[in-house]
N, C-alpha and C. Protein backbone atom coordinates (compact mmCIF):
# COMPACT_ATOMS: atom_id res chain seq x y z
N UNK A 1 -2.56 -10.27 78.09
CA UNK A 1 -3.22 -9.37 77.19
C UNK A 1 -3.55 -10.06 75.86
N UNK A 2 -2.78 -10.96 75.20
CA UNK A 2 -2.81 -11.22 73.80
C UNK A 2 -3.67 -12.77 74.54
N UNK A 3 -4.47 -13.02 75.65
CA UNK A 3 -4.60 -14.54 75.62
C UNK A 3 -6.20 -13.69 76.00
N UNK A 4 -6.63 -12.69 76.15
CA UNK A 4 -7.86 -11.36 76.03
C UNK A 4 -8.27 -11.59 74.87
N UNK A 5 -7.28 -10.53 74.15
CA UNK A 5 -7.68 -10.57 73.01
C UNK A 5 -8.41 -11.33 71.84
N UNK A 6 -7.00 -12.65 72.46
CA UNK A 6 -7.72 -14.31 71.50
C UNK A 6 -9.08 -14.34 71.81
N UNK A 7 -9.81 -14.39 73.25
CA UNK A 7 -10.92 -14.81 73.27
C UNK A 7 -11.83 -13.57 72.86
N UNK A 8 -11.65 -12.74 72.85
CA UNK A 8 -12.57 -11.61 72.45
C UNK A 8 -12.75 -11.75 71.25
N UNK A 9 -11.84 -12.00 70.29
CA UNK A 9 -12.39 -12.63 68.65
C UNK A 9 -12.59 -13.98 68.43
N UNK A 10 -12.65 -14.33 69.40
CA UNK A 10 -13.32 -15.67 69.66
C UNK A 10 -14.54 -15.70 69.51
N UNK A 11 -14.99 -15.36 70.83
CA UNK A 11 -16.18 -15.13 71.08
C UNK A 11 -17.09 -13.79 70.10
N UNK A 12 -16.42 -13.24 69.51
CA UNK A 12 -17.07 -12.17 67.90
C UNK A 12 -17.05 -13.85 67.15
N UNK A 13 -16.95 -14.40 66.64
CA UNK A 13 -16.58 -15.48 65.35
C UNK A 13 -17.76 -16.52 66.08
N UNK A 14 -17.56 -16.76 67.23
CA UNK A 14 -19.01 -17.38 67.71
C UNK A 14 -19.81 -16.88 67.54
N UNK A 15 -20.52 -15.61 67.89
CA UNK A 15 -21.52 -14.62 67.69
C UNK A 15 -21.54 -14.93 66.24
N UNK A 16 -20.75 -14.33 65.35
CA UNK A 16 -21.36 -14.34 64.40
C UNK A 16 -22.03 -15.83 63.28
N UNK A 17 -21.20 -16.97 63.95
CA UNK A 17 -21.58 -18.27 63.40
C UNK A 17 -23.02 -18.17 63.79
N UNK A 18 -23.07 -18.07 65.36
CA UNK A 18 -24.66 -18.29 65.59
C UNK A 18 -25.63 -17.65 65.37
N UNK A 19 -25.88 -16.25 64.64
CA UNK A 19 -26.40 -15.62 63.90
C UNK A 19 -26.40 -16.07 62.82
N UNK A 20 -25.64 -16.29 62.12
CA UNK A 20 -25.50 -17.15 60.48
C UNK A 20 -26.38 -18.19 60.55
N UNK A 21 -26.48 -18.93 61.66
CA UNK A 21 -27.09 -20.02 62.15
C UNK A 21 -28.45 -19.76 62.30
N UNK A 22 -29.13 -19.07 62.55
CA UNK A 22 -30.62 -18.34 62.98
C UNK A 22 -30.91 -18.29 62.03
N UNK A 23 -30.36 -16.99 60.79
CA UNK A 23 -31.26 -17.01 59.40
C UNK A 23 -31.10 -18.05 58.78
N UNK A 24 -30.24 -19.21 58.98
CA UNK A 24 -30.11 -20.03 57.95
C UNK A 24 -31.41 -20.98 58.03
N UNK A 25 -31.66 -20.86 59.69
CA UNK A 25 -32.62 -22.27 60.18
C UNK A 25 -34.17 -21.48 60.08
N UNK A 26 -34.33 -19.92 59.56
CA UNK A 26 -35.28 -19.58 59.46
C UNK A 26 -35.50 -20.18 57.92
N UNK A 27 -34.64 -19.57 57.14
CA UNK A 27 -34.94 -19.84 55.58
C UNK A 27 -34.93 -21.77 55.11
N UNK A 28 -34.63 -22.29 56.28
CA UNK A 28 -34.63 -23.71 55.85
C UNK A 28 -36.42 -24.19 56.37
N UNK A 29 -36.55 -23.15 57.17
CA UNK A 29 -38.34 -23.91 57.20
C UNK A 29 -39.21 -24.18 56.34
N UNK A 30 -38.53 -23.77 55.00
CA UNK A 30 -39.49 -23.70 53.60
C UNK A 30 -38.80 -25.00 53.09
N UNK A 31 -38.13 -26.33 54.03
CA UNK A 31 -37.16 -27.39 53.31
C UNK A 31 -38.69 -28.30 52.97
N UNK A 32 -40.21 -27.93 53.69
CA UNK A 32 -40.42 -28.50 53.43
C UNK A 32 -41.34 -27.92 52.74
N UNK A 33 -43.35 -28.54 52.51
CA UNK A 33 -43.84 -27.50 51.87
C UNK A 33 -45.59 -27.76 52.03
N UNK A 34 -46.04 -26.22 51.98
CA UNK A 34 -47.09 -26.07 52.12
C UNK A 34 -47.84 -26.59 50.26
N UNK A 35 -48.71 -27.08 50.01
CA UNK A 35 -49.07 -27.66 48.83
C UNK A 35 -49.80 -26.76 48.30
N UNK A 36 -48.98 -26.82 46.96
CA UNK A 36 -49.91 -25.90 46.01
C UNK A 36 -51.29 -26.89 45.47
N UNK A 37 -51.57 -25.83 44.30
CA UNK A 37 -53.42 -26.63 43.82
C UNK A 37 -53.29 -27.22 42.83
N UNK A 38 -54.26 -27.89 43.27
CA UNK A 38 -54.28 -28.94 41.52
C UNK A 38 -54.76 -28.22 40.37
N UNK A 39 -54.24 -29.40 39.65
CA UNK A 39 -53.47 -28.76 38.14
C UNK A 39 -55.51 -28.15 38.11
N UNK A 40 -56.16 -28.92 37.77
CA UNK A 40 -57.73 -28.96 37.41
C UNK A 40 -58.17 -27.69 38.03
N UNK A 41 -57.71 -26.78 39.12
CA UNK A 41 -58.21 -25.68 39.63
C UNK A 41 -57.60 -24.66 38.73
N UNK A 42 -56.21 -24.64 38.07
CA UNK A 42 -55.65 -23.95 37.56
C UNK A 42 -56.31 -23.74 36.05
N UNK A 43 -56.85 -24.53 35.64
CA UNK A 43 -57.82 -24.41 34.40
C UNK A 43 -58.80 -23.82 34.29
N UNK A 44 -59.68 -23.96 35.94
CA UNK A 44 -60.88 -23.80 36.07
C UNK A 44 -62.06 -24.22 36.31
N UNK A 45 -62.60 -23.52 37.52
CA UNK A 45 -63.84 -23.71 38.16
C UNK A 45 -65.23 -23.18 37.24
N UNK A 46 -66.50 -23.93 37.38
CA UNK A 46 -67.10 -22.67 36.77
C UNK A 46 -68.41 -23.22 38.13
N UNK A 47 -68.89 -21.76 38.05
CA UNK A 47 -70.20 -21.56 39.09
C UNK A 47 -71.62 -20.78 38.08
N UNK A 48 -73.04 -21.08 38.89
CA UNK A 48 -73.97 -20.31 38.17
C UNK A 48 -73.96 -19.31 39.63
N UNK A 49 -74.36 -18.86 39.23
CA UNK A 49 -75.10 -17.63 40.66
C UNK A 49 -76.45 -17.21 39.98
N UNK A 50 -77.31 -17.47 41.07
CA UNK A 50 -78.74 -16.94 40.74
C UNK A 50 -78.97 -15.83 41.57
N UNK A 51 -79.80 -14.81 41.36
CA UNK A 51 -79.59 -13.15 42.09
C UNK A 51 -80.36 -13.84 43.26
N UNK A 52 -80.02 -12.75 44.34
CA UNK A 52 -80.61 -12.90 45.72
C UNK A 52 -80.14 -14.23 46.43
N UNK A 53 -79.19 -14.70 45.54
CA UNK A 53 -78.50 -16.10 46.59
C UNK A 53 -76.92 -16.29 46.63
N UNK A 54 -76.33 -16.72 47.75
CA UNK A 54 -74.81 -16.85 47.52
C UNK A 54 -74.32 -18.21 47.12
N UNK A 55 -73.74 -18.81 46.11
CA UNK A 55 -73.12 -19.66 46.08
C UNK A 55 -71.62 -19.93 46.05
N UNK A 56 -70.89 -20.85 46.83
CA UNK A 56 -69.77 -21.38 47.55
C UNK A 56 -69.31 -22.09 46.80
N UNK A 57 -67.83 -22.05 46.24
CA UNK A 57 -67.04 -23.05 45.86
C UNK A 57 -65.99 -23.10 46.49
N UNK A 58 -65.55 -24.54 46.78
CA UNK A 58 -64.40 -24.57 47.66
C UNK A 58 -63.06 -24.88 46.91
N UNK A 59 -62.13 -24.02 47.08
CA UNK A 59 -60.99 -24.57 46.68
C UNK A 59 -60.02 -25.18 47.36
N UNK A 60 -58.66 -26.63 47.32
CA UNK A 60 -58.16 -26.66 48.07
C UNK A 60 -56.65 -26.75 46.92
N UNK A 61 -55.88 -26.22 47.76
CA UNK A 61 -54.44 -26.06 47.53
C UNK A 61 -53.68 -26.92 47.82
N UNK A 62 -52.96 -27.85 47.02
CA UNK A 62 -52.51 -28.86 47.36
C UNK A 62 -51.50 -29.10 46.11
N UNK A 63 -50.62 -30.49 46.82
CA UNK A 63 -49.18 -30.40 45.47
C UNK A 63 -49.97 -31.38 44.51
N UNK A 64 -49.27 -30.83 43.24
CA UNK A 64 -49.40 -30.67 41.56
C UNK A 64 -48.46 -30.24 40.82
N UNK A 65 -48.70 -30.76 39.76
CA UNK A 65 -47.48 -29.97 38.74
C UNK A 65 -47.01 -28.54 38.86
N UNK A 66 -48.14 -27.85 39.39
CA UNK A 66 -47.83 -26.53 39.64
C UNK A 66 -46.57 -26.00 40.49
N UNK A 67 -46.37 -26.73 41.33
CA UNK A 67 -45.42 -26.59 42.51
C UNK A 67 -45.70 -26.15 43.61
N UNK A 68 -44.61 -26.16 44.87
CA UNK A 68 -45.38 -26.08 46.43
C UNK A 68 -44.97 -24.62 46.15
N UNK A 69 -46.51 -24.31 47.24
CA UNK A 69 -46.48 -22.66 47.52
C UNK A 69 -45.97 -22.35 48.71
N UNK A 70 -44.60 -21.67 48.91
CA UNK A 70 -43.82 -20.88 49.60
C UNK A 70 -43.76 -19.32 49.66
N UNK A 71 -43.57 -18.55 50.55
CA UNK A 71 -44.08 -17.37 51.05
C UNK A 71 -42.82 -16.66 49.72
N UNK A 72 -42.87 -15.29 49.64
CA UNK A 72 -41.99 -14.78 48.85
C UNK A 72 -40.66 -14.64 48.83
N UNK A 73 -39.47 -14.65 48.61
CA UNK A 73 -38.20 -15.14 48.62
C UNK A 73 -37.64 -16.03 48.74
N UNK A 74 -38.76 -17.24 48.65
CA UNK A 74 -38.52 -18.71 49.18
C UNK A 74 -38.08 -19.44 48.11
N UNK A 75 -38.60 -19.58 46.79
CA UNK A 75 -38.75 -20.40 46.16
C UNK A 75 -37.61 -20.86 45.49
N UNK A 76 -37.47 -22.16 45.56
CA UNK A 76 -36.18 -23.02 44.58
C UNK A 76 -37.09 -24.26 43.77
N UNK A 77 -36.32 -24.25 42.83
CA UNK A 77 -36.83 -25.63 42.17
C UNK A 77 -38.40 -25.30 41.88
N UNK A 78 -39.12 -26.73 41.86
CA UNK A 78 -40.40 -26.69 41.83
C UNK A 78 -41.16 -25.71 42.40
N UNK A 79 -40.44 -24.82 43.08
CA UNK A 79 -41.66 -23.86 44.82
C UNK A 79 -42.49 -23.05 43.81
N UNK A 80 -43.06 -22.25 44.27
CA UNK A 80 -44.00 -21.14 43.70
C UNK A 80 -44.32 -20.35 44.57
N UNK A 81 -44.26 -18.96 44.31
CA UNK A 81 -44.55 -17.94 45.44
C UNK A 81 -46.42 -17.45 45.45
N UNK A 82 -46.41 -17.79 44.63
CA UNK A 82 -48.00 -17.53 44.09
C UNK A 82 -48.53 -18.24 43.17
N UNK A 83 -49.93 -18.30 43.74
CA UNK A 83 -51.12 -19.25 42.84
C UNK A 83 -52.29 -18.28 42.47
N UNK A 84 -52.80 -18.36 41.16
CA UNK A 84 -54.02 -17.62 40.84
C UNK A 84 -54.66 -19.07 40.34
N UNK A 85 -56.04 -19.29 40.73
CA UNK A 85 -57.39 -19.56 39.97
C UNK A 85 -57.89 -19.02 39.55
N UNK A 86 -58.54 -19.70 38.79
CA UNK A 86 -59.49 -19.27 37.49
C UNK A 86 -60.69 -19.90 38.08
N UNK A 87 -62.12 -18.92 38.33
CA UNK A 87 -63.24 -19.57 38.33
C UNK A 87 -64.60 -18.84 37.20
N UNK A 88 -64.88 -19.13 36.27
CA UNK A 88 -65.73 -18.65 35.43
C UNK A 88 -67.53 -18.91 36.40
N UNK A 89 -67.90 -17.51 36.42
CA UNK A 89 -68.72 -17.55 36.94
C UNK A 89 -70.19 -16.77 35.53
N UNK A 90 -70.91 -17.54 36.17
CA UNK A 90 -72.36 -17.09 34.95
C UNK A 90 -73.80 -16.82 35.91
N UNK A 91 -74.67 -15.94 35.16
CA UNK A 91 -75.71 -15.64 36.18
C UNK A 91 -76.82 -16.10 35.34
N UNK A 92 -77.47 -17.37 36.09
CA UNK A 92 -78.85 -17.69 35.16
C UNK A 92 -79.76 -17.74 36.24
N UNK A 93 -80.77 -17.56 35.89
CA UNK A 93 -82.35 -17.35 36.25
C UNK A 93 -83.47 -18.28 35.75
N UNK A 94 -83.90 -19.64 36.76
CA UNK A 94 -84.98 -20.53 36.42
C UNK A 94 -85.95 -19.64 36.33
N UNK A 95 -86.66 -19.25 37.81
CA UNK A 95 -88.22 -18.04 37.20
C UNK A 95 -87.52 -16.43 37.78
N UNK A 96 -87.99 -16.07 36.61
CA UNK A 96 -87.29 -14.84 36.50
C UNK A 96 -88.16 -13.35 35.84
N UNK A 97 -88.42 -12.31 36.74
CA UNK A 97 -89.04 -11.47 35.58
C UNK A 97 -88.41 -10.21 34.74
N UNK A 98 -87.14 -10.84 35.35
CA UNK A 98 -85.90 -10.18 34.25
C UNK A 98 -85.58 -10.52 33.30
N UNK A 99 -85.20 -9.67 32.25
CA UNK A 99 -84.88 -10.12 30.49
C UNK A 99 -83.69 -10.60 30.85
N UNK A 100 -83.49 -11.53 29.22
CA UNK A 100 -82.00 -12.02 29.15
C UNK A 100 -81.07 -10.92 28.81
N UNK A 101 -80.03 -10.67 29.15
CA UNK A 101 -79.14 -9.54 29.21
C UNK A 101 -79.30 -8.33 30.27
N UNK A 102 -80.16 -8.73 31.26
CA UNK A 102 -80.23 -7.46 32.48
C UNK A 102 -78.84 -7.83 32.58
N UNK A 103 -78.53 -6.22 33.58
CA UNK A 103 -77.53 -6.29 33.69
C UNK A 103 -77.16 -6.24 35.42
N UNK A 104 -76.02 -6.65 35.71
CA UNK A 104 -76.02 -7.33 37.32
C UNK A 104 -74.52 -6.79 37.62
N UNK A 105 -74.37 -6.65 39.25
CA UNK A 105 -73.19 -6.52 39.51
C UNK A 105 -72.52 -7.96 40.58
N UNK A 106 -71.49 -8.37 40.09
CA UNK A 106 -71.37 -9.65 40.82
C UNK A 106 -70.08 -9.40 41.91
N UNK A 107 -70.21 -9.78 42.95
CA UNK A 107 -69.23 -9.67 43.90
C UNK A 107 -68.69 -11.29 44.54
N UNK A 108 -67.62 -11.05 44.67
CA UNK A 108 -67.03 -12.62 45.04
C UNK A 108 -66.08 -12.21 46.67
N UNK A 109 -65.86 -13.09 47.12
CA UNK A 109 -65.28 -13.06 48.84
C UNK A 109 -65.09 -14.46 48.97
N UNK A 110 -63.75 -14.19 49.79
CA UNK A 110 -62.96 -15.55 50.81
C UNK A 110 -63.27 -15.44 51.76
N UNK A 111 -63.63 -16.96 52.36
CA UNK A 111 -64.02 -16.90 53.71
C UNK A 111 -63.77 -18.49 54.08
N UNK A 112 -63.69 -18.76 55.29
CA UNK A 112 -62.84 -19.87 56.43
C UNK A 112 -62.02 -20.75 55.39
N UNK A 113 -60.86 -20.09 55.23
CA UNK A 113 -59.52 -20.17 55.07
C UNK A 113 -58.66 -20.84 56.00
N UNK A 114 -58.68 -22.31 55.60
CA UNK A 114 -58.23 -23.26 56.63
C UNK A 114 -56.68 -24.18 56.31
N UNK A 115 -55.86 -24.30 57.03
CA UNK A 115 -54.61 -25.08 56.58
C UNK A 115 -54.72 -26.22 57.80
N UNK A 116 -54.67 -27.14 56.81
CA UNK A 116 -54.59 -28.87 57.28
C UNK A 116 -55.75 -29.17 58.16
N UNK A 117 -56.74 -28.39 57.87
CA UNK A 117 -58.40 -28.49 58.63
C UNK A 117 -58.30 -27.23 59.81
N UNK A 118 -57.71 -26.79 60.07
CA UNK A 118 -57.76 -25.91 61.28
C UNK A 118 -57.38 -24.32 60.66
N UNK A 119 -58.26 -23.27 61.63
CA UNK A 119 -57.74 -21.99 61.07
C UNK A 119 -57.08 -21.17 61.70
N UNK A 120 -56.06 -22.16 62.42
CA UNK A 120 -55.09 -21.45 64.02
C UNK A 120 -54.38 -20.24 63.33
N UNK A 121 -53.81 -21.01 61.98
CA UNK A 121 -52.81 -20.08 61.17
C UNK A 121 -53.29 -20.00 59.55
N UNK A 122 -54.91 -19.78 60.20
CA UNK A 122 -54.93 -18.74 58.48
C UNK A 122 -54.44 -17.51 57.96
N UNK A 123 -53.95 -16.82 58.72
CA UNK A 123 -53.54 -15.55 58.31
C UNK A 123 -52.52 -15.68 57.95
N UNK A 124 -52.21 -16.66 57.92
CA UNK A 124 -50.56 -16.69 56.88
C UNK A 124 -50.91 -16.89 55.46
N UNK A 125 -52.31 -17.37 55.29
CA UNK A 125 -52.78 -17.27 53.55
C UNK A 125 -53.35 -16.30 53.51
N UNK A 126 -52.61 -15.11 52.40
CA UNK A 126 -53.08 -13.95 51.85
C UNK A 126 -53.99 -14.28 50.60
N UNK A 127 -54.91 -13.58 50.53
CA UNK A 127 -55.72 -13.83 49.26
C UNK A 127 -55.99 -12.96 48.74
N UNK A 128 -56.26 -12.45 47.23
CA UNK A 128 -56.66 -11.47 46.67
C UNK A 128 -57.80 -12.05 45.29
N UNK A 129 -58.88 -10.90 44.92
CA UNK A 129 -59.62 -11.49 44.00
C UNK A 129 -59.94 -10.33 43.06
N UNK A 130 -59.69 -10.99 41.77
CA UNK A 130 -60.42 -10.24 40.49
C UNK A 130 -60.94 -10.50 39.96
N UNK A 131 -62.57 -9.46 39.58
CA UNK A 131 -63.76 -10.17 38.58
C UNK A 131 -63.55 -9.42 37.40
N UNK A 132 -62.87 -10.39 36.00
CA UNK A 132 -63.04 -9.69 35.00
C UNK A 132 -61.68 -9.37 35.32
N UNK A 133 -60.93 -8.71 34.19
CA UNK A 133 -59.94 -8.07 33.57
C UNK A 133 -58.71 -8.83 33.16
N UNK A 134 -57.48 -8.76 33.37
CA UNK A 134 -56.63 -9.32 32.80
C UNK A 134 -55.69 -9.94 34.36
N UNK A 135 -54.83 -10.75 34.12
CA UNK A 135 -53.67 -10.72 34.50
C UNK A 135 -52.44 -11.43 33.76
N UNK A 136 -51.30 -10.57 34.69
CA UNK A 136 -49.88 -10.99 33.84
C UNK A 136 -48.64 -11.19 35.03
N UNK A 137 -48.54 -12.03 34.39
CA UNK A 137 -47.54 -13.31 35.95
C UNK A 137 -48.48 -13.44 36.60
N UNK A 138 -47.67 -12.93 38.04
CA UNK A 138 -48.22 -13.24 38.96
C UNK A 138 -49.26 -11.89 39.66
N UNK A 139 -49.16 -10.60 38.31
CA UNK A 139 -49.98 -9.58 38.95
C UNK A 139 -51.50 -9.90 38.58
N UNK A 140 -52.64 -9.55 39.93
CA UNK A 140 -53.87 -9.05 38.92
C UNK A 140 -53.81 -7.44 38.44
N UNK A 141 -54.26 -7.21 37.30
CA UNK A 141 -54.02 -6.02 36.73
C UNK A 141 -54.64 -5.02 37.40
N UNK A 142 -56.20 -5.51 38.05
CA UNK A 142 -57.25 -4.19 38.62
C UNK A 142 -57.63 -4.06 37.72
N UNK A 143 -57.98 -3.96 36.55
CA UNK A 143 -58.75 -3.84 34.81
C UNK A 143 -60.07 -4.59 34.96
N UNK A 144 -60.33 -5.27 36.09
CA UNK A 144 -61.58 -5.92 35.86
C UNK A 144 -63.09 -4.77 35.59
N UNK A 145 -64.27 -5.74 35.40
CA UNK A 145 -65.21 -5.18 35.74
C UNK A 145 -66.40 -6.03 36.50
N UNK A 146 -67.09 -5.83 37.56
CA UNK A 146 -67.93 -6.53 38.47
C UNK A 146 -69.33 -6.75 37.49
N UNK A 147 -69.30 -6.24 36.66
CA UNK A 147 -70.37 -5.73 35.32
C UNK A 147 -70.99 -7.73 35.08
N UNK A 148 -72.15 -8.32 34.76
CA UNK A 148 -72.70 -9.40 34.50
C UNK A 148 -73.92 -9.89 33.89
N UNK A 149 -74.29 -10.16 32.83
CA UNK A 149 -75.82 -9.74 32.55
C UNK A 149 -75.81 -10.97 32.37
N UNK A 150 -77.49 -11.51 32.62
CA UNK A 150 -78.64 -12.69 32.55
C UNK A 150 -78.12 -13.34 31.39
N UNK A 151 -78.41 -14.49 31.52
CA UNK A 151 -78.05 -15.79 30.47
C UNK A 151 -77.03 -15.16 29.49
N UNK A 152 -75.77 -14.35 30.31
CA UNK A 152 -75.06 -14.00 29.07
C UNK A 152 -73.46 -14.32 29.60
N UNK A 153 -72.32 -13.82 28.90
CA UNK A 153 -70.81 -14.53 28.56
C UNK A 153 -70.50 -15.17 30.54
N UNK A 154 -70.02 -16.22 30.67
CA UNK A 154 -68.91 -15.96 31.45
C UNK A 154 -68.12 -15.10 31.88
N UNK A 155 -67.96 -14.93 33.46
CA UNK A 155 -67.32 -13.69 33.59
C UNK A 155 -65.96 -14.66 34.59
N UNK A 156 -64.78 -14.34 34.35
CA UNK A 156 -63.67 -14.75 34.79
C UNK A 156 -63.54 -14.40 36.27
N UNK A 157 -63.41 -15.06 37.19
CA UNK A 157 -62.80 -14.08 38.57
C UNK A 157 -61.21 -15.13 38.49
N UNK A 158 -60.69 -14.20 39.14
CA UNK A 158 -59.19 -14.16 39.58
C UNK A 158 -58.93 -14.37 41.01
N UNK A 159 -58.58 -15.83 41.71
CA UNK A 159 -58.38 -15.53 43.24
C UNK A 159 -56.25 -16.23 43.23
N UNK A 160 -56.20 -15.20 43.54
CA UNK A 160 -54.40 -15.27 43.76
C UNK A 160 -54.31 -15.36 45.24
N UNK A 161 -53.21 -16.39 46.19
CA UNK A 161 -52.91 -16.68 47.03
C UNK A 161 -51.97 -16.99 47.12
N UNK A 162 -50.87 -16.50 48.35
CA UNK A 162 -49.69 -16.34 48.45
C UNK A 162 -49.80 -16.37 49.77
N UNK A 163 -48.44 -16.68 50.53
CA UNK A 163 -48.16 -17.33 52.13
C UNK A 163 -47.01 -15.72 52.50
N UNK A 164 -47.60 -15.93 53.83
CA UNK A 164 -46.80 -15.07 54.88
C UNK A 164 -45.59 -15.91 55.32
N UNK A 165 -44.34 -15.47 55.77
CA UNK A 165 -43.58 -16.49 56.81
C UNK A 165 -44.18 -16.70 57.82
N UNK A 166 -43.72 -17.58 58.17
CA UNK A 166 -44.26 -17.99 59.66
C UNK A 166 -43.00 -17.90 60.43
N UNK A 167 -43.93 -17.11 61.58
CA UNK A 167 -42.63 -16.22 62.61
C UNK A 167 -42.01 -17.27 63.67
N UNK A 168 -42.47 -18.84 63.52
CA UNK A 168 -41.49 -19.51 64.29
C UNK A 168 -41.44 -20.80 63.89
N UNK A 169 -40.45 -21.76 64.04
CA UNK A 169 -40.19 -22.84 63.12
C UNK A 169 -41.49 -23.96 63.84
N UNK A 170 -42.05 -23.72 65.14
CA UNK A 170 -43.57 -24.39 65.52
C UNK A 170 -44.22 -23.98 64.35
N UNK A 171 -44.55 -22.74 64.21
CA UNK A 171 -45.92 -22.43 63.24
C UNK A 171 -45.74 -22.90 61.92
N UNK A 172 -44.03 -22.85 61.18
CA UNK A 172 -44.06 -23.22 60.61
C UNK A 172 -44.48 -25.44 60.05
N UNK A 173 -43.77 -25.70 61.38
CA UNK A 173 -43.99 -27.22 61.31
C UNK A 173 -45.79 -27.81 61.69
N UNK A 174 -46.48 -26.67 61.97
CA UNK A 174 -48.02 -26.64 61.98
C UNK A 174 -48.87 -26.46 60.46
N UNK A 175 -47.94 -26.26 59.53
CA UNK A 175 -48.43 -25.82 58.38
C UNK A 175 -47.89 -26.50 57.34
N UNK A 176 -46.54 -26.84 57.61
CA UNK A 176 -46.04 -27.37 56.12
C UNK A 176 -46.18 -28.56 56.17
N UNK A 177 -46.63 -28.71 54.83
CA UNK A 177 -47.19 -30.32 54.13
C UNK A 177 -48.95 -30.26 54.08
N UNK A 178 -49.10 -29.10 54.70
CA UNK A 178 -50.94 -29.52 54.67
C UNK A 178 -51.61 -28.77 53.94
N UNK A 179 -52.55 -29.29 52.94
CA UNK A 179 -53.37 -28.80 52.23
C UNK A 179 -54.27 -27.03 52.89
N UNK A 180 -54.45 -26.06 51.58
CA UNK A 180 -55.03 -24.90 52.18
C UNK A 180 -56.78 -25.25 51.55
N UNK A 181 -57.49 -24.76 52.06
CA UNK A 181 -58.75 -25.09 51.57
C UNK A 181 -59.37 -23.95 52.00
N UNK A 182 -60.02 -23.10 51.63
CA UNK A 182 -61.10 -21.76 51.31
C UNK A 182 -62.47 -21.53 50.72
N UNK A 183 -63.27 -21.22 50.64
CA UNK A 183 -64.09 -21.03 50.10
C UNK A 183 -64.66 -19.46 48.86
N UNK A 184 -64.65 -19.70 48.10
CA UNK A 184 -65.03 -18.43 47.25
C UNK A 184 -66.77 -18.10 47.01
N UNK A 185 -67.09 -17.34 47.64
CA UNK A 185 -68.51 -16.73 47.59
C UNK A 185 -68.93 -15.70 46.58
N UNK A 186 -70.26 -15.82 46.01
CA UNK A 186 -70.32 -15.61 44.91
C UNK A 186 -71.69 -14.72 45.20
N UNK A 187 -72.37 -13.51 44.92
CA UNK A 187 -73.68 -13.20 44.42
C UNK A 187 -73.84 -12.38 43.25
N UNK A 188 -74.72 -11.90 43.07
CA UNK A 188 -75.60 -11.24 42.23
C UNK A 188 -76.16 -10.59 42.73
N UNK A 189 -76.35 -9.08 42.23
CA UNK A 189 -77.24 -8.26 42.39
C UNK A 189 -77.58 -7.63 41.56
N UNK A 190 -78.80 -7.78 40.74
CA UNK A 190 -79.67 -7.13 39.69
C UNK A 190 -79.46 -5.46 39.63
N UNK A 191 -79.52 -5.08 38.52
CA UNK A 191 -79.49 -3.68 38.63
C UNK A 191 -80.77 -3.26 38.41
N UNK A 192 -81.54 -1.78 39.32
CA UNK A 192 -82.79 -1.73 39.63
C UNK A 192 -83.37 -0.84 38.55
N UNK A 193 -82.91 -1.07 36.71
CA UNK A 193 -83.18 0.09 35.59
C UNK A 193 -83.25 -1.06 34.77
């Protein structure tokens, strides 16, 4: 009876090592790292947009002073759970039979969102974008305005990107160490007053 017993809390104390063992080897997949962006993106992009056309800037995410970007609860040391760019965007017009100061609504979008050239596991980069308004940390506020007029101020957009876990230590070893690269799309649309 007592030589039962021994192994029955035996085998509980195994169980539970090898569970201890699982989350530990999940949370160690971040030992290595997906690359944050260079410092020069963090300052700022700037784009023109001319109405009736889209223009593309590409960003890529990669290590910098900034630190590597790790999904949320990850981060030690250098990591970072989130990255915002800055891209100042302006709307000018070579022939144009709009005045300077029409006023325009500008819309921006991510699109082929790629890690280490391939987009097997883009959906592990979340992206979010704000034209205009504020942010603080790591929130965008929503305060923006899409609002843009002809040969007039710079208008700020906001693209923040942050990582999903990756649900197995393959997907994860498919991703970490390799640059993210995206594209930010840009138009104009004149207002018809």
């Amino acid at each position: 009876m007592r030589n039962k017993k021994f192994n029955a809390l035996f085998l509980a104390v195994v169980a539970l090592l090898f569970m201890g063992g699982i989350a530990g080897a999940t949370y160690s997949y971040w030992a290595g790292s997906v690359k944050a962006p260079e410092a020069t993106l963090t300052q700022g992009v700037s784009v023109t947009v001319g109405s009736g056309t889209e223009v593309s800037t590409t960003l890529t995410l990669n290590e910098s002073s900034s630190g590597t970007l790790v999904p949320a609860g990850r981060a030690t040391g250098s990591q970072v759970e989130y990255v915002i760019s800055t891209i100042t965007a302006t709307w000018l017009e070579d022939i144009t039979t709009l005045a300077t100061g029409h006023s325009g609504t500008l819309a921006a979008t991510v699109s082929n969102v790629e890690i280490g050239g391939s987009d097997a596991n883009a959906a592990l980069v979340v992206t979010a974008v704000q034209i205009g308004g504020t942010v603080t940390g790591d929130t965008l506020n929503g305060d923006g305005s899409t609002d843009i007029a002809l040969d007039g101020a710079a208008v700020p957009v906001y693209v923040k990107v942050t990582l999903t876990e990756p649900a197995t230590q393959a997907v994860y070893q498919a991703v970490a160490g390799k640059d993210i690269t995206f594209n930010v799309n840009f138009t104009v649309t004149p207002s018809t007053n």
